[in-house]
N, C-alpha and C. Protein backbone atom coordinates (compact mmCIF):
# COMPACT_ATOMS: atom_id res chain seq x y z
N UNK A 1 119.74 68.07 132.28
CA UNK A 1 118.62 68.10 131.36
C UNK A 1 117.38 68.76 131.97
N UNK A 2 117.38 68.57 132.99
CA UNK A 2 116.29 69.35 133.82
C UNK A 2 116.56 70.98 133.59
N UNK A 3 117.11 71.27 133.54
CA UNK A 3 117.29 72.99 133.70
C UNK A 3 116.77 73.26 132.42
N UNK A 4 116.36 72.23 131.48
CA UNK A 4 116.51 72.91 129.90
C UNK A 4 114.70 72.97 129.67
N UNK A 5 114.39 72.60 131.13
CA UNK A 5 112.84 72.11 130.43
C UNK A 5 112.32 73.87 131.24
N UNK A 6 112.78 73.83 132.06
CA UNK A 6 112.56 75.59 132.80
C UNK A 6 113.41 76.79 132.27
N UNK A 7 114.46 76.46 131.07
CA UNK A 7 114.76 77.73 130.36
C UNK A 7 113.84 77.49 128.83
N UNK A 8 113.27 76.59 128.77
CA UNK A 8 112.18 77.01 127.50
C UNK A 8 110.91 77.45 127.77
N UNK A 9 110.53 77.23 129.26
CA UNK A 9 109.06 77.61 129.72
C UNK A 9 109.48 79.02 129.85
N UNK A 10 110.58 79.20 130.50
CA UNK A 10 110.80 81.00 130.49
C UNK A 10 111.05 81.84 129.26
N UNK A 11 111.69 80.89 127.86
CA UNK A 11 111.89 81.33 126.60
C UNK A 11 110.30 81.95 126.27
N UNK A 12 109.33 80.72 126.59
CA UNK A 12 107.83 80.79 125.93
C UNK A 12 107.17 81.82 126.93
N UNK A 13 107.42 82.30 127.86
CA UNK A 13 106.98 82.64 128.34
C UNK A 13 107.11 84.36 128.19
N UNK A 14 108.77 84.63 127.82
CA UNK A 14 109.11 85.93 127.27
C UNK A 14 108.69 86.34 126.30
N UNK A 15 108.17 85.11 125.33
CA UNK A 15 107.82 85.39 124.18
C UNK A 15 106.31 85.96 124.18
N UNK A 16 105.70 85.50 124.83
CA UNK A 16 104.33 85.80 125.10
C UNK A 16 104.29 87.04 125.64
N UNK A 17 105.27 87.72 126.46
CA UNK A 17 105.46 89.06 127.04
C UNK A 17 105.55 89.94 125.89
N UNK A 18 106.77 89.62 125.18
CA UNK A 18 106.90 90.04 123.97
C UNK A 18 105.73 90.63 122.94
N UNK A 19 104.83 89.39 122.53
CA UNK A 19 103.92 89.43 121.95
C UNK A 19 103.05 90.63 122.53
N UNK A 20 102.72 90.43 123.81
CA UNK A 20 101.72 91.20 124.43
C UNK A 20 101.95 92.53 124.27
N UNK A 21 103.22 92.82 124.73
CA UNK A 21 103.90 93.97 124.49
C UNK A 21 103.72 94.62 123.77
N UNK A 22 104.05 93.74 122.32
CA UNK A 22 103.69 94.69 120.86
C UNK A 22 102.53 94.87 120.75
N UNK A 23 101.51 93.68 120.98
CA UNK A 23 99.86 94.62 120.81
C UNK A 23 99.33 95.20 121.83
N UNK A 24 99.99 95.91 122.45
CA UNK A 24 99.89 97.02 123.97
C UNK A 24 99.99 98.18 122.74
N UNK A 25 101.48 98.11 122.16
CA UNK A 25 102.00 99.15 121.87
C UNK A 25 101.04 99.82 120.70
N UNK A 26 100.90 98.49 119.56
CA UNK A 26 100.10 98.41 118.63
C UNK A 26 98.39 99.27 119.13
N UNK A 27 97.65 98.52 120.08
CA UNK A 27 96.69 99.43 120.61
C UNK A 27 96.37 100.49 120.96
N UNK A 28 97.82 101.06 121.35
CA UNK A 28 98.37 102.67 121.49
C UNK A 28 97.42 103.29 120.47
N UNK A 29 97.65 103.33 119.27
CA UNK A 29 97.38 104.00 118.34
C UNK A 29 96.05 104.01 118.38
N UNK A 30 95.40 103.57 118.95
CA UNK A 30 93.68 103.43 118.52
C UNK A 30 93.04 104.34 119.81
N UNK A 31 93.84 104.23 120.78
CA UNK A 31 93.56 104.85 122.08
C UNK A 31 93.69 106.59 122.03
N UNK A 32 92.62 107.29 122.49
CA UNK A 32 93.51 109.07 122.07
C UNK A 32 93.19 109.63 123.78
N UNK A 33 94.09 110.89 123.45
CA UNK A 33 93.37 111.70 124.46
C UNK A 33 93.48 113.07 124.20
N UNK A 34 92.62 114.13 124.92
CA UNK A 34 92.28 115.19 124.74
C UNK A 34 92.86 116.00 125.42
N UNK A 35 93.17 116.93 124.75
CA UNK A 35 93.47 118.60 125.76
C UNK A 35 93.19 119.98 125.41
N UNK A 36 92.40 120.27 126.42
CA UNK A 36 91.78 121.52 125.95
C UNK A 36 92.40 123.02 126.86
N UNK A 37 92.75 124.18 125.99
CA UNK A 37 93.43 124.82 127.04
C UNK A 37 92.88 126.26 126.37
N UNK A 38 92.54 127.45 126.98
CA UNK A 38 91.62 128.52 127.26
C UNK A 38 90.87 128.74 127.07
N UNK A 39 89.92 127.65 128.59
CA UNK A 39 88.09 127.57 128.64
C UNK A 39 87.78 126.81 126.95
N UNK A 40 88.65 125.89 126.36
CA UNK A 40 88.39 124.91 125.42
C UNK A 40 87.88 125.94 124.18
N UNK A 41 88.97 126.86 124.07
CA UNK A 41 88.50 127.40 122.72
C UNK A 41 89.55 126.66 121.98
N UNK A 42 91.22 125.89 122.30
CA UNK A 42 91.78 125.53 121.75
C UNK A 42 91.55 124.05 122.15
N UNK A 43 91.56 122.81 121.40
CA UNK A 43 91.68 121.52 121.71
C UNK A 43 91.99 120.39 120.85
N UNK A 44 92.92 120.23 121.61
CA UNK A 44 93.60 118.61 120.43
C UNK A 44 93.39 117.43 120.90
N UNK A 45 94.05 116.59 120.27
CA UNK A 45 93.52 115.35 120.51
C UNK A 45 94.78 114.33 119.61
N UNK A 46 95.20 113.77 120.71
CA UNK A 46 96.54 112.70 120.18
C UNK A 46 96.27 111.14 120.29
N UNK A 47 97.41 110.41 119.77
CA UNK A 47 96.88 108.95 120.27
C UNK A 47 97.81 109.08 121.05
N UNK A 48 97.63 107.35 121.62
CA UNK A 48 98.31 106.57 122.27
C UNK A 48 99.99 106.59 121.88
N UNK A 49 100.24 106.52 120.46
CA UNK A 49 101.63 106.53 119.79
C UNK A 49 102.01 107.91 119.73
N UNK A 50 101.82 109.04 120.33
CA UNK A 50 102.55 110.50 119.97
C UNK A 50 101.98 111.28 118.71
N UNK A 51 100.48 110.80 118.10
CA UNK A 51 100.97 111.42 117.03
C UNK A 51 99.50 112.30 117.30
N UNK A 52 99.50 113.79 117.00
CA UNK A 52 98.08 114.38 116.57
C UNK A 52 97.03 114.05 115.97
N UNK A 53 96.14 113.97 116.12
CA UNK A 53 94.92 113.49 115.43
C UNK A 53 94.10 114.71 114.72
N UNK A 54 93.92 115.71 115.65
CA UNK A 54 92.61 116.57 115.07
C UNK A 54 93.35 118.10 116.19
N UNK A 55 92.95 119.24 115.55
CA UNK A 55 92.98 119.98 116.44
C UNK A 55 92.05 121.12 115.95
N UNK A 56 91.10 121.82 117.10
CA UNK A 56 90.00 122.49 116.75
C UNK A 56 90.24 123.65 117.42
N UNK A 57 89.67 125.14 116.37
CA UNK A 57 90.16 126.03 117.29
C UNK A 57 88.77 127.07 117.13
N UNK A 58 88.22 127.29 118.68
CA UNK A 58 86.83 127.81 118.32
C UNK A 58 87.32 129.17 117.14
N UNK A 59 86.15 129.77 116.61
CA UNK A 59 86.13 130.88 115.79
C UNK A 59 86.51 132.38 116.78
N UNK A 60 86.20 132.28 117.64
CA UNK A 60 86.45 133.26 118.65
C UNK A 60 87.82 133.26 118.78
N UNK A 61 88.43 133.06 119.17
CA UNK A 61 89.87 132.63 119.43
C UNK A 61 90.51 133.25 118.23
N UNK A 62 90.27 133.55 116.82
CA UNK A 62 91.06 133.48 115.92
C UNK A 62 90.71 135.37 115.53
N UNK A 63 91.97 136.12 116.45
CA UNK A 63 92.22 137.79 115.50
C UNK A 63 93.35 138.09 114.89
N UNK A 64 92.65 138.29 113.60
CA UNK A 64 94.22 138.53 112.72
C UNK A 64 95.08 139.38 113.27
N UNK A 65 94.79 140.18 114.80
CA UNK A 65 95.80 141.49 114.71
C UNK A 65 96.53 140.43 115.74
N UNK A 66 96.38 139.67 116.04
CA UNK A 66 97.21 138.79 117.36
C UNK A 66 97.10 137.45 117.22
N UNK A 67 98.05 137.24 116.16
CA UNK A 67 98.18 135.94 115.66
C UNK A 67 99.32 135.17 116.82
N UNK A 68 100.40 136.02 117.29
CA UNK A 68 100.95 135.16 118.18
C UNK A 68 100.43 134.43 119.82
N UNK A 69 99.43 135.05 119.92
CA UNK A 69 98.49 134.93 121.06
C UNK A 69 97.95 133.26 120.59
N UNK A 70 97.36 133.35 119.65
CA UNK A 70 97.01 131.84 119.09
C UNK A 70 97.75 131.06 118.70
N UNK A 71 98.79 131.35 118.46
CA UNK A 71 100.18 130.54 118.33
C UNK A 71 100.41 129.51 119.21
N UNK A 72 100.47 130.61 120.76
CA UNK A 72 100.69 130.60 121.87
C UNK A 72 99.74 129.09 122.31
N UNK A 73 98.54 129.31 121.85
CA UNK A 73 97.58 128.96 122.60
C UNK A 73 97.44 127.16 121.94
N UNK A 74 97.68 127.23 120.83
CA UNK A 74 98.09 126.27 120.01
C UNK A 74 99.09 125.39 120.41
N UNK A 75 100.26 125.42 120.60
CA UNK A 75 101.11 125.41 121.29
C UNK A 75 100.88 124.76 122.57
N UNK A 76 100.46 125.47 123.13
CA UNK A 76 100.16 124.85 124.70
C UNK A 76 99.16 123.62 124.77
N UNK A 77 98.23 123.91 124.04
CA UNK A 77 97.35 122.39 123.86
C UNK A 77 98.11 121.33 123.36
N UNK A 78 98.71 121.56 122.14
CA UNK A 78 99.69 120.28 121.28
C UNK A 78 100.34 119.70 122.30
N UNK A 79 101.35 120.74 123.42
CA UNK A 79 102.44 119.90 124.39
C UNK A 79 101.59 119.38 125.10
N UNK A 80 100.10 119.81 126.07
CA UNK A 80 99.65 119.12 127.01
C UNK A 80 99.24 117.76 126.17
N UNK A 81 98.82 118.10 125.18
CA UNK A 81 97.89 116.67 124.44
C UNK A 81 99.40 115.73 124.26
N UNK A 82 100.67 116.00 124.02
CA UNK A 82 101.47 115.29 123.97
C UNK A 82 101.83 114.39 125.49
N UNK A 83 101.89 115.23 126.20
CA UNK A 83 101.85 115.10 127.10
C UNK A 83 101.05 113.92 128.02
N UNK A 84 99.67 114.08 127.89
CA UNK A 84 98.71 113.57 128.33
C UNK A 84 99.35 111.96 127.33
N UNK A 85 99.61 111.59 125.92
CA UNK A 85 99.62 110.49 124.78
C UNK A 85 100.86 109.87 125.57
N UNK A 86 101.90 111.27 126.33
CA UNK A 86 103.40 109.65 126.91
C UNK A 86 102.98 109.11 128.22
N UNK A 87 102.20 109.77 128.59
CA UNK A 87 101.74 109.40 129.92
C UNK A 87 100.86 108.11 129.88
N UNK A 88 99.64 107.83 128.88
CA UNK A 88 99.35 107.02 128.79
C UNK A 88 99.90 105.54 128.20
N UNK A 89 100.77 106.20 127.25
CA UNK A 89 101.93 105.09 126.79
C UNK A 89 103.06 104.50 128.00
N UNK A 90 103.27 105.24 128.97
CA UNK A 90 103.75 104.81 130.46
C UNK A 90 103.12 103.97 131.13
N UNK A 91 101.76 104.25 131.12
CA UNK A 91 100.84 103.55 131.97
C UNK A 91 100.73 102.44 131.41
N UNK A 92 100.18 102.18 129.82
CA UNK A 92 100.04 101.02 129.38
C UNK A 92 101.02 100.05 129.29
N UNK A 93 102.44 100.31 129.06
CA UNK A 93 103.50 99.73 128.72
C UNK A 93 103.97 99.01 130.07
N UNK A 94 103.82 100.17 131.03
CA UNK A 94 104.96 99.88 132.30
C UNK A 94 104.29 98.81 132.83
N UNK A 95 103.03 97.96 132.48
CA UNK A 95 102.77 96.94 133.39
C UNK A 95 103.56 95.75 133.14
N UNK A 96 104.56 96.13 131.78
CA UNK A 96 105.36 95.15 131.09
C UNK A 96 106.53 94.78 131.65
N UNK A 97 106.94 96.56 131.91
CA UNK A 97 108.06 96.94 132.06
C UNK A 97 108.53 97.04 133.62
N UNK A 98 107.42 97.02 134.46
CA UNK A 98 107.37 96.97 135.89
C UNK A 98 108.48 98.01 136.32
N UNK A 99 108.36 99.11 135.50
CA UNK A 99 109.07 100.44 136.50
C UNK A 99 110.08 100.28 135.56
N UNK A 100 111.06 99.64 134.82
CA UNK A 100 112.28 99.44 134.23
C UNK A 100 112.35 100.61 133.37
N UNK A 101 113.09 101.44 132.59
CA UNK A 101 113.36 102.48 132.13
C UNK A 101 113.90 101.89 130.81
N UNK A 102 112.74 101.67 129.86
CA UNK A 102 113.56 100.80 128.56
C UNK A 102 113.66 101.78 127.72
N UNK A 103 114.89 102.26 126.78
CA UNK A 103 114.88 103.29 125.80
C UNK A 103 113.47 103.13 124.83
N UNK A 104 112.79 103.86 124.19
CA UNK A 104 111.87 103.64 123.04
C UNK A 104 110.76 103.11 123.63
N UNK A 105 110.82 102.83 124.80
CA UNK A 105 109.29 101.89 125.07
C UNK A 105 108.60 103.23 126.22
């Protein structure tokens, strides 16, 4: 009977991990970050959850005869700003996860 009173403190205790977990994940979304890429004529801005928020592209930057140049440039901000959003979702999560490699998290 003793063992049953230290597998429910660890039940309650996962659960609370649990919990935390999801409003880590949940907070994601409110959290953003930025990336700006040639001298910040291109710059986006993602959350915490992967998703784009805003992306601004100075007026300079934009010639109709070389549209793939801005493509380009487009492009490269979106992946860094993606980039920069799993990284922080690593950081926030993994204090959960303590290094563990969980699919989706």
């Amino acid at each position: 009977m003793r063992g049953m009173g230290n597998m429910q403190a660890m039940m309650r205790k996962m659960q609370k991990m649990q919990k935390d977990m999801m409003d880590a994940q949940e907070g994601l979304k409110d959290q953003t970050v930025e990336a700006s890429v040639s001298g910040g004529l291109v710059t986006v801005v993602a959350n915490g959850d992967g998703k784009i928020l805003d992306i601004k592209i100075k007026e300079e930057l934009v010639d109709p005869e070389d549209i793939d140049m801005l493509q380009d440039v487009v492009l490269t901000a979106v992946n860094e700003a993606l980039e920069k959003s799993t990284k922080l979702k690593e950081e926030t999560l993994g204090k959960f996860t303590n290094g563990l490699n969980i699919p989706g998290l």
